[in-house]
Protein backbone atom coordinates (compact mmCIF):
# COMPACT_ATOMS: atom_id res chain seq x y z
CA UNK A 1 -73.18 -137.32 8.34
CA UNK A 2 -73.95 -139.02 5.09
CA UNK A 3 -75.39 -136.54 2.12
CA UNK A 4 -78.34 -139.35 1.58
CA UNK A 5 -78.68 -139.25 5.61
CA UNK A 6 -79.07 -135.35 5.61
CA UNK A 7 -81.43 -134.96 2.91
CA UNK A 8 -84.84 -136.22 4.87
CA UNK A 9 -83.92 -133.82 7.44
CA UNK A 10 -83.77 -131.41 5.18
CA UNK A 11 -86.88 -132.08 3.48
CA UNK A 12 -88.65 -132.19 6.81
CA UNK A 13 -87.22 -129.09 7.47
CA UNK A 14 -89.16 -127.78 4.47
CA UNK A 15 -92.38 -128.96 4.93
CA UNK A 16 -92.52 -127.31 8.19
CA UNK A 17 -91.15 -124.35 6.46
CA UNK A 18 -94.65 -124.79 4.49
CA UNK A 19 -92.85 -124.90 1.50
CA UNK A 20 -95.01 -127.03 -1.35
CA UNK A 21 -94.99 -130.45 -2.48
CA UNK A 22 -93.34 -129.41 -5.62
CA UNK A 23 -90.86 -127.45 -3.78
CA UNK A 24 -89.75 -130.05 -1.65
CA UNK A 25 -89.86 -132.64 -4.37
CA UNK A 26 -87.45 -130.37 -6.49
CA UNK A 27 -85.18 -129.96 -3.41
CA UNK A 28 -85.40 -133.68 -3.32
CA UNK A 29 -84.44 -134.55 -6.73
CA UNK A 30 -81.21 -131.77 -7.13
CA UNK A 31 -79.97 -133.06 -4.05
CA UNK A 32 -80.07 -136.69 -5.14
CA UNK A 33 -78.59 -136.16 -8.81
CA UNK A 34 -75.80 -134.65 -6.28
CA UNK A 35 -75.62 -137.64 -4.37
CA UNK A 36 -75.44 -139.77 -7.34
CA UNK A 37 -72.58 -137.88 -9.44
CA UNK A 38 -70.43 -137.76 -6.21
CA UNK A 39 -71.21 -141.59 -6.24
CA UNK A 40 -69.92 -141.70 -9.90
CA UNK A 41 -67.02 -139.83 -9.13
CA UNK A 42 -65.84 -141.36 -5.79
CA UNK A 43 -66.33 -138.54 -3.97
CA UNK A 44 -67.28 -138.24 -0.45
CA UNK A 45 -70.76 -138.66 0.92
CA UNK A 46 -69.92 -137.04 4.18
CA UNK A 47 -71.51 -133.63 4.01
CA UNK A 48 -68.42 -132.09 6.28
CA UNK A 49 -66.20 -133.23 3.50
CA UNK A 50 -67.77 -131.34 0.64
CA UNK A 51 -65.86 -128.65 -0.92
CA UNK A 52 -66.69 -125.19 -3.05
CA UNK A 53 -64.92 -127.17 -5.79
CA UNK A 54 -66.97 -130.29 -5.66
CA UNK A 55 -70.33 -128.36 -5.75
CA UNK A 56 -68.84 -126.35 -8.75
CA UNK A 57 -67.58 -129.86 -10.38
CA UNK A 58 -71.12 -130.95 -10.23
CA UNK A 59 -72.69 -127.85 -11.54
CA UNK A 60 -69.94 -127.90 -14.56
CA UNK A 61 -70.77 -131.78 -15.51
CA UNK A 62 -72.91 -132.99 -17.92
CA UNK A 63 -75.01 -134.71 -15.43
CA UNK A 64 -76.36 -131.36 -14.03
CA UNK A 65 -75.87 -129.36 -17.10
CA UNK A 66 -78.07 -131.98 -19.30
CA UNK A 67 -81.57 -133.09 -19.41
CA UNK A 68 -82.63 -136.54 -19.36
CA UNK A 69 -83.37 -136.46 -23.20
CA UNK A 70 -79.88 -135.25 -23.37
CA UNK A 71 -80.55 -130.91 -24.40
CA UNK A 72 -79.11 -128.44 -22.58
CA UNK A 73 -80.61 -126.99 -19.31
CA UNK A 74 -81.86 -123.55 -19.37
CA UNK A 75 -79.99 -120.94 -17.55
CA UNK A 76 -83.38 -120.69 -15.13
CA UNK A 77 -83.44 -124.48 -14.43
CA UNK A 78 -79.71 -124.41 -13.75
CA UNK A 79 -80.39 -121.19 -11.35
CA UNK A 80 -83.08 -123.61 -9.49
CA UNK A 81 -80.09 -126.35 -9.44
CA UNK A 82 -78.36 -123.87 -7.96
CA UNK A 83 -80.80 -122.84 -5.40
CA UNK A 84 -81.64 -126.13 -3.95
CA UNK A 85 -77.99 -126.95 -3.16
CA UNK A 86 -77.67 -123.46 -1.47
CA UNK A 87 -80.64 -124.02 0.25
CA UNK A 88 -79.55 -127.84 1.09
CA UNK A 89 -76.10 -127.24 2.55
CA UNK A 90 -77.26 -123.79 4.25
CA UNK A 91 -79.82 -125.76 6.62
CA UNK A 92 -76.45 -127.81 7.27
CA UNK A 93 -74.42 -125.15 8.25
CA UNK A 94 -77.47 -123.60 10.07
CA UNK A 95 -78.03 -126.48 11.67
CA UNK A 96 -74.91 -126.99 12.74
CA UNK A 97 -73.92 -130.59 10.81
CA UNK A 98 -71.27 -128.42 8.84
CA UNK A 99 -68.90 -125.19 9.57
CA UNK A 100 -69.39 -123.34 6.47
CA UNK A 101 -71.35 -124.14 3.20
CA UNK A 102 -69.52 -125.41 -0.03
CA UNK A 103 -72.29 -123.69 -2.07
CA UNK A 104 -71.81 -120.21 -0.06
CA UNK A 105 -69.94 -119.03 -3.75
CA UNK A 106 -72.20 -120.07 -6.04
CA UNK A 107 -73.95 -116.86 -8.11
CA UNK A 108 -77.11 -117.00 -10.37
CA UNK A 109 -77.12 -117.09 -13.97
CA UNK A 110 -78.07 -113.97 -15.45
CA UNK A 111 -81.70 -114.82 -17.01
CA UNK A 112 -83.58 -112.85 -19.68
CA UNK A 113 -87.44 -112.94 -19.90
CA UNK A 114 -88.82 -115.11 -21.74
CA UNK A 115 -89.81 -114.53 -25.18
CA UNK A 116 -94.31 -114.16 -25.20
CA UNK A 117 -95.82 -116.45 -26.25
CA UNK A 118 -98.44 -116.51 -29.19
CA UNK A 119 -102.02 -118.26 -29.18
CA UNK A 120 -102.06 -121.70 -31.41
CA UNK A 121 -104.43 -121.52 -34.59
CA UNK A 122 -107.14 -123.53 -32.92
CA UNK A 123 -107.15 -121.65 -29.47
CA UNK A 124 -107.39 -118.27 -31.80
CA UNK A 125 -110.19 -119.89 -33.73
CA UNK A 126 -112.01 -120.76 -30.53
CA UNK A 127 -111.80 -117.19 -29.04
CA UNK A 128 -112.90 -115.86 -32.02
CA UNK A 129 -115.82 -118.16 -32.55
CA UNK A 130 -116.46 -117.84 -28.86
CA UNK A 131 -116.94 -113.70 -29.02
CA UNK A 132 -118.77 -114.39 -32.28
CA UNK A 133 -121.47 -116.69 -30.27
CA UNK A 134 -121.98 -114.16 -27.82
CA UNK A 135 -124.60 -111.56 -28.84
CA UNK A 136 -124.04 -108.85 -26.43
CA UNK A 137 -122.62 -105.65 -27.93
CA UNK A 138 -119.31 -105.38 -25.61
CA UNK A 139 -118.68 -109.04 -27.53
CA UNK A 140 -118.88 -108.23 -31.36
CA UNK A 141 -116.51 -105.37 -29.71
CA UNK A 142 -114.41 -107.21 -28.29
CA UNK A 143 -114.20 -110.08 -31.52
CA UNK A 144 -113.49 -106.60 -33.62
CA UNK A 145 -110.56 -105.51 -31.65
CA UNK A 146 -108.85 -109.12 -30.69
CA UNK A 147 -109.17 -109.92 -34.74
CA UNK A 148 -107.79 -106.69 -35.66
CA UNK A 149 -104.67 -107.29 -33.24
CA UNK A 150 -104.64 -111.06 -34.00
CA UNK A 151 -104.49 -109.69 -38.10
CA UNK A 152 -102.23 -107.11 -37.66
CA UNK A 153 -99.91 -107.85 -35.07
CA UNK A 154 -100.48 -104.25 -33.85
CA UNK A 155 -99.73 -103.45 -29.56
CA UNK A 156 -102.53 -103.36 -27.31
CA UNK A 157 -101.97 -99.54 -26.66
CA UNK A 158 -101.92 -98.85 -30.24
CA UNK A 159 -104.83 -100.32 -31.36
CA UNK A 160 -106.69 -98.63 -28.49
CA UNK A 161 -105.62 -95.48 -29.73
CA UNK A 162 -106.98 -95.67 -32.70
CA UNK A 163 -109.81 -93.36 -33.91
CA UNK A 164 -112.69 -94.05 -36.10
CA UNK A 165 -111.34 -91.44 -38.68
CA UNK A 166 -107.25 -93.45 -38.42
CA UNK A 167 -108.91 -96.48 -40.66
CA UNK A 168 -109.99 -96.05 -44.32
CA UNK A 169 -111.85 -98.79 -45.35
CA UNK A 170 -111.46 -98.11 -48.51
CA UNK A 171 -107.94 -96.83 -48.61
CA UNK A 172 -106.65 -98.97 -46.59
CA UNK A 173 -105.12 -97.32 -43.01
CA UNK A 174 -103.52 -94.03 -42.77
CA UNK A 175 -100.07 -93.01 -41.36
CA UNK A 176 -101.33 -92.68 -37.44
CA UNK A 177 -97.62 -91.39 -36.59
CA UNK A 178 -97.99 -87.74 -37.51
């Protein structure tokens, strides 16, 4: 069976999964940049002839490794590359169009967190002005606390921890560590 023959199965396979629109679409796409590089490369579109090696030749090669604008994939959007050909050429094998899966060896990408992420200027500006429209008490409260953590860069937990008697106002604060 041709990969470009397999694929709509597939993807009818996971809509009745109930996977999402954006799932399937993704599915879609890594599959197809697949199709396309074996294309390239003369390699076999007959899913029964793909190897562990091909897989990992396409996962290697620019074409997977690359954006369109040319930057580097992200280890997460190479682990989602990843997935969808596992995912593709497992339904094969469970469906019985293949004996064994040539992505069965493929591993994940180790991924850290992603750094947080801080407010823009203007989306600080319009909280603030927001909490400073508001006239209820627990408002001027809250515009008091986010500015002081917006000013200081203190943690959430520390500035709730502070007392009345931690901030000088004249002074200027106090060592809260002791």
């Amino acid at each position: 069976m041709r990969l470009t023959n397999a694929l709509p199965l597939f993807l009818v396979q996971l809509r009745a999964d109930g996977r999402s629109p954006h799932t399937v679409g993704q599915y879609e796409r890594h599959v197809r940049q697949l199709a396309l590089w074996a294309a390239d490369h003369d390699l076999t579109d007959d899913v029964r002839e793909f190897q562990p090696d091909h897989v990992a030749a396409f996962l290697a090669s620019s074409a997977a490794q690359r954006r369109p604008d040319g930057k580097a994939k992200r280890a997460g959007s190479m682990n989602a590359l990843r997935s969808s050909l596992r995912g593709f050429f497992e339904h094969l094998e469970r469906s019985d169009v293949i004996d064994r899966s040539p992505a069965r060896v493929l591993r994940m990408a180790r991924v850290g967190p992603a750094p947080p992420k801080g407010l823009r200027p203007d989306e600080v500006e319009r909280l603030l002005a927001t909490l400073v429209a508001d006239p209820a008490p627990a408002a001027r409260r809250d515009h008091a606390l986010i500015a002081f953590l917006l000013g200081t860069g203190a943690r959430l937990s520390s500035a709730l921890a502070l007392e009345v008697g931690d901030v000088d106002l004249v002074g200027g604060p106090r060592d809260c560590t002791s």
